[in-house]
N, C-alpha and C. Protein backbone atom coordinates (compact mmCIF):
# COMPACT_ATOMS: atom_id res chain seq x y z
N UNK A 1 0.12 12.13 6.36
CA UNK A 1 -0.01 10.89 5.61
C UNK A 1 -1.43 10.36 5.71
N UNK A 2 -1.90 10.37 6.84
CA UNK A 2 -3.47 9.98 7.30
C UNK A 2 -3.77 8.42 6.70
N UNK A 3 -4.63 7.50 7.13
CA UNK A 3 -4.55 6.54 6.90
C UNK A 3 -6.38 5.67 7.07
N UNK A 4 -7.17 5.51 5.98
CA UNK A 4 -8.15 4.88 6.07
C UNK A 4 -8.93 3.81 5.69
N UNK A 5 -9.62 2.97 5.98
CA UNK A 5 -9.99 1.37 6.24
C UNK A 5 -11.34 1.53 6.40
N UNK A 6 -12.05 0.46 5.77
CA UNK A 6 -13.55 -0.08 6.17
C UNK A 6 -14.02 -1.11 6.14
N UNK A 7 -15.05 -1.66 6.43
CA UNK A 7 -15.69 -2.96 5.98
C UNK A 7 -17.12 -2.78 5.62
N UNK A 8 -17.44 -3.31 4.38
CA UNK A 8 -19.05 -3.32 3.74
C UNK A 8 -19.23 -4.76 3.73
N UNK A 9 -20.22 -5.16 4.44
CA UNK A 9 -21.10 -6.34 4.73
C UNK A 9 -22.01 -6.48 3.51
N UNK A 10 -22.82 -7.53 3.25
CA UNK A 10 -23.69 -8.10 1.98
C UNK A 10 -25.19 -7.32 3.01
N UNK A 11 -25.07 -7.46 4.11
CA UNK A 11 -26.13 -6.90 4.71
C UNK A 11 -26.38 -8.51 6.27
N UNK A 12 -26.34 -9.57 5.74
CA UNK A 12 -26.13 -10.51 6.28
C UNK A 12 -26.01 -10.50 8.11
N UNK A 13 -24.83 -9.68 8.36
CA UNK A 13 -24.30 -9.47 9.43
C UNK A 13 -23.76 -8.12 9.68
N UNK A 14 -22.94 -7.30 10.64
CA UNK A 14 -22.60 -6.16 11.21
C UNK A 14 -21.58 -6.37 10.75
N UNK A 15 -21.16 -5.17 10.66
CA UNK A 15 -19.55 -5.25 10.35
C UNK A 15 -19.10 -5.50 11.59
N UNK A 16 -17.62 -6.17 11.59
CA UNK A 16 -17.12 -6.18 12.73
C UNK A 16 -16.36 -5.46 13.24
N UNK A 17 -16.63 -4.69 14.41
CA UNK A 17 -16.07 -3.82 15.19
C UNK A 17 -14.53 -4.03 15.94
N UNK A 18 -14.61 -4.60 16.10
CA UNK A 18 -13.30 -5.19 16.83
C UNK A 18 -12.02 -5.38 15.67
N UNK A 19 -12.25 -5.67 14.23
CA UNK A 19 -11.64 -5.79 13.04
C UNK A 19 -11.77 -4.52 12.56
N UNK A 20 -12.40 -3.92 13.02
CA UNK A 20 -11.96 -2.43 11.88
C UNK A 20 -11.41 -1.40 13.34
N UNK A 21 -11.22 -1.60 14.56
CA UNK A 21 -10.60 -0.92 15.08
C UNK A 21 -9.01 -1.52 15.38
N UNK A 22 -8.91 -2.96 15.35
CA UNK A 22 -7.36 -3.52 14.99
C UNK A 22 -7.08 -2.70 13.36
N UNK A 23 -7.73 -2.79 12.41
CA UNK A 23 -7.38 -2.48 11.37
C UNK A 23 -6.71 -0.58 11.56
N UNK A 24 -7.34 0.02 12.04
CA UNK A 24 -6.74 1.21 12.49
C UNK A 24 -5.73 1.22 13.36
N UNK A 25 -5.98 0.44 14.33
CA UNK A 25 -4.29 0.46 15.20
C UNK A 25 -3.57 0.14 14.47
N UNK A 26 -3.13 -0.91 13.61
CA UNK A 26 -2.39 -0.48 12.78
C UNK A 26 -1.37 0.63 12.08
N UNK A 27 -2.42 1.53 11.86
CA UNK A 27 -2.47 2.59 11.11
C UNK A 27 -2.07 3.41 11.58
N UNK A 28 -1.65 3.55 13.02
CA UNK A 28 -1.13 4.53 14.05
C UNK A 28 -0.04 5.22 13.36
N UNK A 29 0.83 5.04 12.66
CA UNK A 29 2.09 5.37 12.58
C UNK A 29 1.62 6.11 11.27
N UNK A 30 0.14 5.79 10.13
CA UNK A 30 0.00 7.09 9.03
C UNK A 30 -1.10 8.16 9.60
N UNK A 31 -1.21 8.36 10.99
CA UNK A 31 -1.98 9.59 11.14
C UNK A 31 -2.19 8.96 13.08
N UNK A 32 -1.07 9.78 13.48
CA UNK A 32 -0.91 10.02 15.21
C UNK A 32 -1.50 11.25 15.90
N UNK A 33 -2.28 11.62 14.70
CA UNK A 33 -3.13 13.09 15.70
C UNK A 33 -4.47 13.00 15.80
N UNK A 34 -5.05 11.89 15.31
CA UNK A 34 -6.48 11.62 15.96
C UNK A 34 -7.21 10.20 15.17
N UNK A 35 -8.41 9.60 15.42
CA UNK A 35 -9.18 8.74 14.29
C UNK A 35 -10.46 8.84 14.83
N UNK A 36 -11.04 8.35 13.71
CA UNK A 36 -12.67 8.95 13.85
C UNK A 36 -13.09 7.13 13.37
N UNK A 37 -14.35 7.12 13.08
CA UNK A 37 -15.28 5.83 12.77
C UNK A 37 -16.41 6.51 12.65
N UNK A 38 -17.13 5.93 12.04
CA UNK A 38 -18.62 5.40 11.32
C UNK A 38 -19.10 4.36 11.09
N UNK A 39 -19.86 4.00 11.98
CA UNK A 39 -20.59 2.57 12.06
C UNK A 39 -21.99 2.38 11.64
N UNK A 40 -22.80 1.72 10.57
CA UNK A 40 -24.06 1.47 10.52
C UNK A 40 -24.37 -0.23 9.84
N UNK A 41 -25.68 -0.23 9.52
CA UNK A 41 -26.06 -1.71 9.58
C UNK A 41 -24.74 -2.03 8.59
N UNK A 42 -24.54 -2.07 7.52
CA UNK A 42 -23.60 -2.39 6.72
C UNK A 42 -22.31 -2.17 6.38
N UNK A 43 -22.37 -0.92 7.14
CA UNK A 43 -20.49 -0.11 6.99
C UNK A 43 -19.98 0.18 7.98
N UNK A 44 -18.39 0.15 7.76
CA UNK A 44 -18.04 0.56 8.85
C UNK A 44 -16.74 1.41 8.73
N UNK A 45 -16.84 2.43 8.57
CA UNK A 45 -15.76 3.14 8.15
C UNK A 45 -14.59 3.58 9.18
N UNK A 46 -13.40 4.01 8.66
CA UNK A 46 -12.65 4.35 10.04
C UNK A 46 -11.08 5.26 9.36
N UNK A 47 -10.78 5.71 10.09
CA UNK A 47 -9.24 6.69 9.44
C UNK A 47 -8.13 7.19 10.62
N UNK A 48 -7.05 7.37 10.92
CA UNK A 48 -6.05 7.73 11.40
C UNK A 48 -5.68 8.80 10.55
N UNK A 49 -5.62 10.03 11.17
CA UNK A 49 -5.30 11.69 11.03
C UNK A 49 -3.85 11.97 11.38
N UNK A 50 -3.36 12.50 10.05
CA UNK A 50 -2.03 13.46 10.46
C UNK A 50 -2.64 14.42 9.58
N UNK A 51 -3.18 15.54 11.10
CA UNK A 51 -4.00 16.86 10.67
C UNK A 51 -2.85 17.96 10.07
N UNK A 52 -3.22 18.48 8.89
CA UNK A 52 -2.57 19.35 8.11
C UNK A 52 -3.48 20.52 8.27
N UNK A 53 -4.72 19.89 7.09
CA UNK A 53 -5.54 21.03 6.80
C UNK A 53 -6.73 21.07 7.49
N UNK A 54 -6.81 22.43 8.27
CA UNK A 54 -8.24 22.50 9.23
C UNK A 54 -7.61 21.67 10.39
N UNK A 55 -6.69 21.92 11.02
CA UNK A 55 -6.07 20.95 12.27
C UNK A 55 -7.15 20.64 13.32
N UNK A 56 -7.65 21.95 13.75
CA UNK A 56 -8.91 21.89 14.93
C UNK A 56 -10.33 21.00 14.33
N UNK A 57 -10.66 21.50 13.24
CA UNK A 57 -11.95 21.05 13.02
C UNK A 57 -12.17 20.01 11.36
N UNK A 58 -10.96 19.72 11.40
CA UNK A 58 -10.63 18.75 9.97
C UNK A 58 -11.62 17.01 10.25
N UNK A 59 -11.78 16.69 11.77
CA UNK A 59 -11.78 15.59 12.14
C UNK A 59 -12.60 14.52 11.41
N UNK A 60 -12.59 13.24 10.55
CA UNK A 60 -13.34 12.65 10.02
C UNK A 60 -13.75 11.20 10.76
N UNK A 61 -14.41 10.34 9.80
CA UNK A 61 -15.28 10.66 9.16
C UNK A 61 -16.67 12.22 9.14
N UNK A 62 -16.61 12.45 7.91
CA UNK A 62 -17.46 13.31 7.81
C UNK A 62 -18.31 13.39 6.64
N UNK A 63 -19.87 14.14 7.39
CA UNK A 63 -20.69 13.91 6.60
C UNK A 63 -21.18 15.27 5.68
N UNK A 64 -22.30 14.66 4.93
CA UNK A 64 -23.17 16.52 4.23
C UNK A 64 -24.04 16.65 4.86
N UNK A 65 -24.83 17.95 5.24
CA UNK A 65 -25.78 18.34 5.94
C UNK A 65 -26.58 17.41 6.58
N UNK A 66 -27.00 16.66 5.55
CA UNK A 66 -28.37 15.78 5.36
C UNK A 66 -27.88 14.45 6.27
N UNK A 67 -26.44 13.98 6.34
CA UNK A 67 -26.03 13.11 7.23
C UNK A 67 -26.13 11.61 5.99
N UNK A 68 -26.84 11.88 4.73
CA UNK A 68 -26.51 11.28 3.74
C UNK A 68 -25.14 10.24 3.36
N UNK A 69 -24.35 10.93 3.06
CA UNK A 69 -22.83 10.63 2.57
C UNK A 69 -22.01 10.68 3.85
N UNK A 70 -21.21 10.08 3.99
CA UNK A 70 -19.95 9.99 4.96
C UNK A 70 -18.92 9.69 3.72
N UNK A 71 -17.60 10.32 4.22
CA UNK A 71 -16.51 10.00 3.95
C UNK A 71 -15.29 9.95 4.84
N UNK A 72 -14.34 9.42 3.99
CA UNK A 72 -12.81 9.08 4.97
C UNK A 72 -12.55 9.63 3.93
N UNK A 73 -11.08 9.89 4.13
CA UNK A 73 -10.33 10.71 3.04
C UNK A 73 -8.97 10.64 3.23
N UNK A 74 -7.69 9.94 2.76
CA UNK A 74 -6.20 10.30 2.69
C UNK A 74 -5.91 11.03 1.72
N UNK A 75 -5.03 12.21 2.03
CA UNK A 75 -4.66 12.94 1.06
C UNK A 75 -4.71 14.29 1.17
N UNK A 76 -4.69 14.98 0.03
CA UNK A 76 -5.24 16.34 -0.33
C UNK A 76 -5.58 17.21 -1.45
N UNK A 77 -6.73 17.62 -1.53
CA UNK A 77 -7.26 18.07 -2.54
C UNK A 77 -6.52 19.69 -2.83
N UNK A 78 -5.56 20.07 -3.55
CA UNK A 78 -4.76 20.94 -3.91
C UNK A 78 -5.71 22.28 -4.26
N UNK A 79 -7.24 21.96 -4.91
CA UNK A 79 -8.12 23.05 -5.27
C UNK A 79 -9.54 23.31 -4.61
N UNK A 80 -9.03 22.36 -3.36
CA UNK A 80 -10.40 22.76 -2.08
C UNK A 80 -10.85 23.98 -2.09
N UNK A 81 -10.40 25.29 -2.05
CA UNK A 81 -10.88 26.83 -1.83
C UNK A 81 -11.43 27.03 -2.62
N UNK A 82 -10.79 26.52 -3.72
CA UNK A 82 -11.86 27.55 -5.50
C UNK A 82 -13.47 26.06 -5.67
N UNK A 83 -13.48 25.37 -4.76
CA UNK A 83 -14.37 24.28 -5.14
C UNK A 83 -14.98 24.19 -3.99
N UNK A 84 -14.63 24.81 -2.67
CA UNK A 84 -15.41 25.43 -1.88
C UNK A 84 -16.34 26.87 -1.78
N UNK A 85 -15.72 27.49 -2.53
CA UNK A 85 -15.99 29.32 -2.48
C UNK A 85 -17.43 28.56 -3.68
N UNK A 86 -17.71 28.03 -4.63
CA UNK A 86 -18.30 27.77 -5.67
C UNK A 86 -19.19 26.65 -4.67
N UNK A 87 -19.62 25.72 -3.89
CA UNK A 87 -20.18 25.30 -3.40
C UNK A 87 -21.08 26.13 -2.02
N UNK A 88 -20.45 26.82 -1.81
CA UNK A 88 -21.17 27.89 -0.75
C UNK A 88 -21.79 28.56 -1.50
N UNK A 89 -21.68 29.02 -3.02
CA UNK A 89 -22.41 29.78 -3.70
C UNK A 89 -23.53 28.61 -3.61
N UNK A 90 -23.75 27.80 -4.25
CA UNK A 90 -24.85 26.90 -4.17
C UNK A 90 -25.80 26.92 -3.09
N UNK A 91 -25.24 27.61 -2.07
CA UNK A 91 -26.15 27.06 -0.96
C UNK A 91 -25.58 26.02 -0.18
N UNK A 92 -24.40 25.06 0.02
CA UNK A 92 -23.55 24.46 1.05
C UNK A 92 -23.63 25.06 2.15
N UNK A 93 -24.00 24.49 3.25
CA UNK A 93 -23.33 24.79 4.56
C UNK A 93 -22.06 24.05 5.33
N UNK A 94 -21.13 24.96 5.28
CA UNK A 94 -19.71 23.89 6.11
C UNK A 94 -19.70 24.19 7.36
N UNK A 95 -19.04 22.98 7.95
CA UNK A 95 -18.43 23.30 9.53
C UNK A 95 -17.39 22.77 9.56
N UNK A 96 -16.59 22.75 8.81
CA UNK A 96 -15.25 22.80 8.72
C UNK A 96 -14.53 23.70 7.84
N UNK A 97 -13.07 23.67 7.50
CA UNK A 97 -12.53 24.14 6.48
C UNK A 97 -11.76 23.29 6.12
N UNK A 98 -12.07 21.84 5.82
CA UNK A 98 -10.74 20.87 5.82
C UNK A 98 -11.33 20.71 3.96
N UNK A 99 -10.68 19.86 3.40
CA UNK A 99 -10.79 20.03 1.75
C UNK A 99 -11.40 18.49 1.67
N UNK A 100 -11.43 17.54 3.23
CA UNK A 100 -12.51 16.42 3.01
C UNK A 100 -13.68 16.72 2.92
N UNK A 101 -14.08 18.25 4.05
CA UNK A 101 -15.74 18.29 3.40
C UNK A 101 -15.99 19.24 2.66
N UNK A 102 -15.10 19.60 1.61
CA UNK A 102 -15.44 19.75 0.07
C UNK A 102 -15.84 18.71 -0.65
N UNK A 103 -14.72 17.02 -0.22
CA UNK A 103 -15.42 16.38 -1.54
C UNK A 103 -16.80 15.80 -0.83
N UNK A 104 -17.42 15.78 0.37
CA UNK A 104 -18.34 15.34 0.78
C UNK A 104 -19.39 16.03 -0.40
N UNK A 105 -19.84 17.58 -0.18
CA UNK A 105 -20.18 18.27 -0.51
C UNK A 105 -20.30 18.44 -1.94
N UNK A 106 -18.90 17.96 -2.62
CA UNK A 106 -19.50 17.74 -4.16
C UNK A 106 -20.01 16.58 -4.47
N UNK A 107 -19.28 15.52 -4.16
CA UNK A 107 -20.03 14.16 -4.11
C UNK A 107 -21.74 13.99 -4.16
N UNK A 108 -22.21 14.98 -2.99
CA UNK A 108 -23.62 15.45 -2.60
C UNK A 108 -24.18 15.35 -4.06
N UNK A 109 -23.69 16.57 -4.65
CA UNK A 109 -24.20 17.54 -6.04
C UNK A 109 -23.86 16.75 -7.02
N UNK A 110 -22.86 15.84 -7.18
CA UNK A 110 -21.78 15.41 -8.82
C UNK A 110 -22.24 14.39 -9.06
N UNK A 111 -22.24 13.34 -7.43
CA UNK A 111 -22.16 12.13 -8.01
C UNK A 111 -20.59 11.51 -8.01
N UNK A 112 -20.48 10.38 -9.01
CA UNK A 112 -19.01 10.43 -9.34
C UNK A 112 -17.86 11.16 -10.29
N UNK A 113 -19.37 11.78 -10.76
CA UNK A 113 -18.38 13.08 -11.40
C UNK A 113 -17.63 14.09 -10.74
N UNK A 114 -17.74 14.14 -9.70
CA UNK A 114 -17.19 14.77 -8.89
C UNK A 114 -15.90 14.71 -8.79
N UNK A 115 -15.24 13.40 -9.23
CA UNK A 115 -13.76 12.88 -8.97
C UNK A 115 -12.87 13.70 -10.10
N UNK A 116 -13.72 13.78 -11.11
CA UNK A 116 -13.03 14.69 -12.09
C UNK A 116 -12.76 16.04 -11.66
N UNK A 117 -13.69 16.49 -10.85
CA UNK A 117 -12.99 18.33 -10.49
C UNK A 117 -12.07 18.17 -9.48
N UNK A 118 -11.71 17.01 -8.77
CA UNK A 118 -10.52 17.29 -7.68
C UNK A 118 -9.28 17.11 -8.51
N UNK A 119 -7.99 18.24 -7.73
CA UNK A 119 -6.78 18.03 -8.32
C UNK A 119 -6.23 17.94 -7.43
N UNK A 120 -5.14 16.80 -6.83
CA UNK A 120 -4.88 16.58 -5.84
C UNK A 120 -4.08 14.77 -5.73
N UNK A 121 -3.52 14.85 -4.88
CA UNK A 121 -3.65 13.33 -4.44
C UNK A 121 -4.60 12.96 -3.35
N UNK A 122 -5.13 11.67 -3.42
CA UNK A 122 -6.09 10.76 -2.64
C UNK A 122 -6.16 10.05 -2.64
N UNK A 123 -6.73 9.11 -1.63
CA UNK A 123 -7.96 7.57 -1.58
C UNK A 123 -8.97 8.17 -1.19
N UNK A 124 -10.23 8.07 -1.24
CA UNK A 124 -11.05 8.09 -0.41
C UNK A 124 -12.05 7.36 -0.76
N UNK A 125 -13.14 7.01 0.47
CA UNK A 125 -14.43 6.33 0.70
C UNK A 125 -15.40 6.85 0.66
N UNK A 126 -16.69 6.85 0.12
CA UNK A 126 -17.62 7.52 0.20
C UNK A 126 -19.01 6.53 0.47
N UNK A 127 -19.73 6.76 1.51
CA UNK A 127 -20.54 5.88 1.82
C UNK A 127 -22.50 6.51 1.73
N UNK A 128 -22.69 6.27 0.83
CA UNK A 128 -24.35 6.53 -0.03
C UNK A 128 -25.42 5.57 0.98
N UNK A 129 -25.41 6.36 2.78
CA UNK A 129 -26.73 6.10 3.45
C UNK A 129 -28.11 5.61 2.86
N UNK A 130 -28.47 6.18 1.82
CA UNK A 130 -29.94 5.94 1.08
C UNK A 130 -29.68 5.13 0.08
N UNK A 131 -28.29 4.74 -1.06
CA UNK A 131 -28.82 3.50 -2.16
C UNK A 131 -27.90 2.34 -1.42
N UNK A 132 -27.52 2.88 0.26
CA UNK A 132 -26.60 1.38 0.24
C UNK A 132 -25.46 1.69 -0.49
N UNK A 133 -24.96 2.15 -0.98
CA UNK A 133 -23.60 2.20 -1.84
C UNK A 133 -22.43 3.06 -1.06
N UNK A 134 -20.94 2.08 -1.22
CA UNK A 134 -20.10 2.33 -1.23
C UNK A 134 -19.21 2.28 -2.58
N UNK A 135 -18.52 4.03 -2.56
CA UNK A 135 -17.86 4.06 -3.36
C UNK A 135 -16.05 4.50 -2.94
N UNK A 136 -15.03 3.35 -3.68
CA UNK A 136 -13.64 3.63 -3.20
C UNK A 136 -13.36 4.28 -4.43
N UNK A 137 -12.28 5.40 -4.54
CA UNK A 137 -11.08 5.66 -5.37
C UNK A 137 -10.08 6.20 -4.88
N UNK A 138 -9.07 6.60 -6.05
CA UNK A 138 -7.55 7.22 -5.72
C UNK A 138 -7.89 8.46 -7.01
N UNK A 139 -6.73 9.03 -6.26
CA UNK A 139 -6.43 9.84 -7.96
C UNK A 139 -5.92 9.60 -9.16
N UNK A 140 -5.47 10.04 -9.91
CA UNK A 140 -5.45 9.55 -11.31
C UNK A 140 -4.28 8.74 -11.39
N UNK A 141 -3.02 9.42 -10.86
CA UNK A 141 -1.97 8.86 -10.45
C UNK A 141 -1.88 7.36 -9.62
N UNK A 142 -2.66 7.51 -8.52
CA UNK A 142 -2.60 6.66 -7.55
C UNK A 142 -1.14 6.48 -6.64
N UNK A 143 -1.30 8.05 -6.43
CA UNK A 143 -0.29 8.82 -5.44
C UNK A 143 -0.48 7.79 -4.16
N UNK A 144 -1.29 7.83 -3.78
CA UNK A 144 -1.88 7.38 -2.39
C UNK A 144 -2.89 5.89 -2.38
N UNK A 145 -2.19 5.02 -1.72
CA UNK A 145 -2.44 3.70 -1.22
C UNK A 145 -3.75 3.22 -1.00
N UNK A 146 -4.57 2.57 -1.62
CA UNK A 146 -5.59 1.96 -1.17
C UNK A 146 -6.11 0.24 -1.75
N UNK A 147 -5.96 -0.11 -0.85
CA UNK A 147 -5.93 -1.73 -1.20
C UNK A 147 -7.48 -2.44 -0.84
N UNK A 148 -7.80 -3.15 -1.20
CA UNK A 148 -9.09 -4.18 -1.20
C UNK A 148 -9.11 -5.61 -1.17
N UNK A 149 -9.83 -6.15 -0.32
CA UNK A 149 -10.36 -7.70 -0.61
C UNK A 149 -11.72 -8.14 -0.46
N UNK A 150 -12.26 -8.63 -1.60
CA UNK A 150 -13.43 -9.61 -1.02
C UNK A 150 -13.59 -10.75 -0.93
N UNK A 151 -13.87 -11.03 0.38
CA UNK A 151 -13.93 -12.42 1.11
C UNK A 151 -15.24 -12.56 1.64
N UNK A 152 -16.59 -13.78 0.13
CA UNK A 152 -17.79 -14.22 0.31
C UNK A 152 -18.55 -12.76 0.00
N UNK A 153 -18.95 -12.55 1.32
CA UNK A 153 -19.94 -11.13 1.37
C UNK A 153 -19.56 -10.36 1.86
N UNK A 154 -18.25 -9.79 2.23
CA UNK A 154 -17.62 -8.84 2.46
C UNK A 154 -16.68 -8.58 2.11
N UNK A 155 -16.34 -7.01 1.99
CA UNK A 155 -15.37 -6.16 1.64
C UNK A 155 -14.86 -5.53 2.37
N UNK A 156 -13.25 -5.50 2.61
CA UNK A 156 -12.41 -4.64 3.22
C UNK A 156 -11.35 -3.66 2.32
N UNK A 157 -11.35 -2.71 2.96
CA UNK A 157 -10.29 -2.03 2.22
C UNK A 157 -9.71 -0.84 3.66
N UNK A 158 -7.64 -0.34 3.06
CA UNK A 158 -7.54 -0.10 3.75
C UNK A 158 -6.14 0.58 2.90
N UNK A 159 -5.92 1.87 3.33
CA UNK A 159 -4.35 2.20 2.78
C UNK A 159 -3.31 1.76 3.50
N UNK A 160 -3.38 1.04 4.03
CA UNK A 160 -2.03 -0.32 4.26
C UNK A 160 -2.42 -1.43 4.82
N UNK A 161 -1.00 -2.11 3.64
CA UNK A 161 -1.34 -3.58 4.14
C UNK A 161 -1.03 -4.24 5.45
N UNK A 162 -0.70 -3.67 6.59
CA UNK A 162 -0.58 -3.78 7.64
C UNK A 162 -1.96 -3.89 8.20
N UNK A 163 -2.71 -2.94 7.66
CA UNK A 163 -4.45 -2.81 8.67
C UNK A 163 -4.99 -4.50 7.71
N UNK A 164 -4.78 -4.40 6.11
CA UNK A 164 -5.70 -5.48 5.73
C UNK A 164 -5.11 -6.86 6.67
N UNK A 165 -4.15 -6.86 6.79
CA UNK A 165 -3.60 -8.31 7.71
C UNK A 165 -4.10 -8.08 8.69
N UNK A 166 -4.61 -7.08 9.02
CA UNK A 166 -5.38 -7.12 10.35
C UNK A 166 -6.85 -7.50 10.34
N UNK A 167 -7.08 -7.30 9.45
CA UNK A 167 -8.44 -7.33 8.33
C UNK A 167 -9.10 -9.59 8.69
N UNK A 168 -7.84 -10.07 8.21
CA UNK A 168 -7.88 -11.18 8.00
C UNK A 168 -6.57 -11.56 8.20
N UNK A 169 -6.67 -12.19 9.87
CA UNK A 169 -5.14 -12.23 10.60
C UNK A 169 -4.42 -13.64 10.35
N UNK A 170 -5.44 -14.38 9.87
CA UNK A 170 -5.17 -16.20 9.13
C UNK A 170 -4.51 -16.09 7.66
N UNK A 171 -4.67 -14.54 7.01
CA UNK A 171 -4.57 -14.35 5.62
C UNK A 171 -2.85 -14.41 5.27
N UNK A 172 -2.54 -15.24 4.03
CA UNK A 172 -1.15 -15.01 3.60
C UNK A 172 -1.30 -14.02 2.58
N UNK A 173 0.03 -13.44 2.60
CA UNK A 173 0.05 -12.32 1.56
C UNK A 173 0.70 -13.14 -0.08
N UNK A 174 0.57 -12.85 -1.36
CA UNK A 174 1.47 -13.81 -2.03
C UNK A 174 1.65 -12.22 -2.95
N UNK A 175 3.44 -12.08 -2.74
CA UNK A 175 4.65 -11.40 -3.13
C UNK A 175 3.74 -11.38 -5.03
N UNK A 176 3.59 -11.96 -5.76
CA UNK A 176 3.54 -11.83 -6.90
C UNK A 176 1.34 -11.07 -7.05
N UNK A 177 1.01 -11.24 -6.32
CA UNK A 177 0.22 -10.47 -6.37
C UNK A 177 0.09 -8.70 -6.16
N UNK A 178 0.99 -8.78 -4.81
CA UNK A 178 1.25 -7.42 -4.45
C UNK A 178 2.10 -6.42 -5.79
N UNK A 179 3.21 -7.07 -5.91
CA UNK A 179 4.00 -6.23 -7.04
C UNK A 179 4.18 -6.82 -8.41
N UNK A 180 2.71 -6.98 -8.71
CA UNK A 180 2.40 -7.05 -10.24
C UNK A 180 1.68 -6.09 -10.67
């Protein structure tokens, strides 16, 4: 199931650490086999693992060579091999075999075009070290859970609403927002 959350700051202040690791406890119960984080001036990324693919060396957040891009990733990309075998032609170097650092890796090369060659269900985060940019999506469907709020100069997001209440523990939820 795997389960991932972040916070992007205006730049203002740090993300807060202590809020994006409640926001993962949470999350214990969509990925009990490991969690990773990524912390820098503005982001702060984070995920709970129920390792499928690449069990040993799947572990995220993960980056591209260059240490550029980070991503989190719920889900699975159904055509990782034929979009890996074609990225090693390029010249890619992997150290994994998990199908998150495939989309690292196209992301690298695509851009957001990239979202178009995955077939699969997902959320994932992708975090652009050099323009400052964070980018969220799902798949086309929106198989897989990913929720958002911005509050002033920051942004949280998280595939359950259990982590965002953790997010903002003063916050009410209102029923006609959620299932509209």
């Amino acid at each position: 199931m795997c389960g991932i959350c972040g916070i992007l700051t205006d730049g203002t202040e740090a993300p807060n650490g202590e809020r994006l690791r409640a926001m993962m406890g949470a999350m214990v119960h969509r990925g009990p086999d490991g969690e990773g984080a990524y912390h820098a001036d503005r982001v702060a990324l984070g995920m709970r693992r129920l390792a499928i693919i690449d069990v040993m060396g799947g572990k995220q957040p993960i980056s591209d060579e260059t240490g550029r891009f980070q991503v989190v990733m719920n889900g699975e990309i159904y055509n990782y091999v034929e979009l890996r075998t074609e990225l090693l032609a390029r010249g890619h170097q992997f150290r994994t075999h998990s199908d998150t650092e495939v989309v690292v890796h196209l992301f690298q090369d695509e851009g957001i075009d990239a979202l178009q060659r995955l077939n699969g269900m997902f959320a994932l985060a992708v975090w652009d070290s050099v323009n400052q940019e964070l980018f969220l999506a799902r798949d086309r469907v929106g198989i897989k859970p990913l929720f958002y709020s911005r509050t002033g100069g920051t942004l949280v997001f998280a595939s359950d609403l259990g982590a965002m209440l953790r997010a903002f523990p003063s916050a009410t939820m209102s029923r006609s927002a959620v299932w509209q």
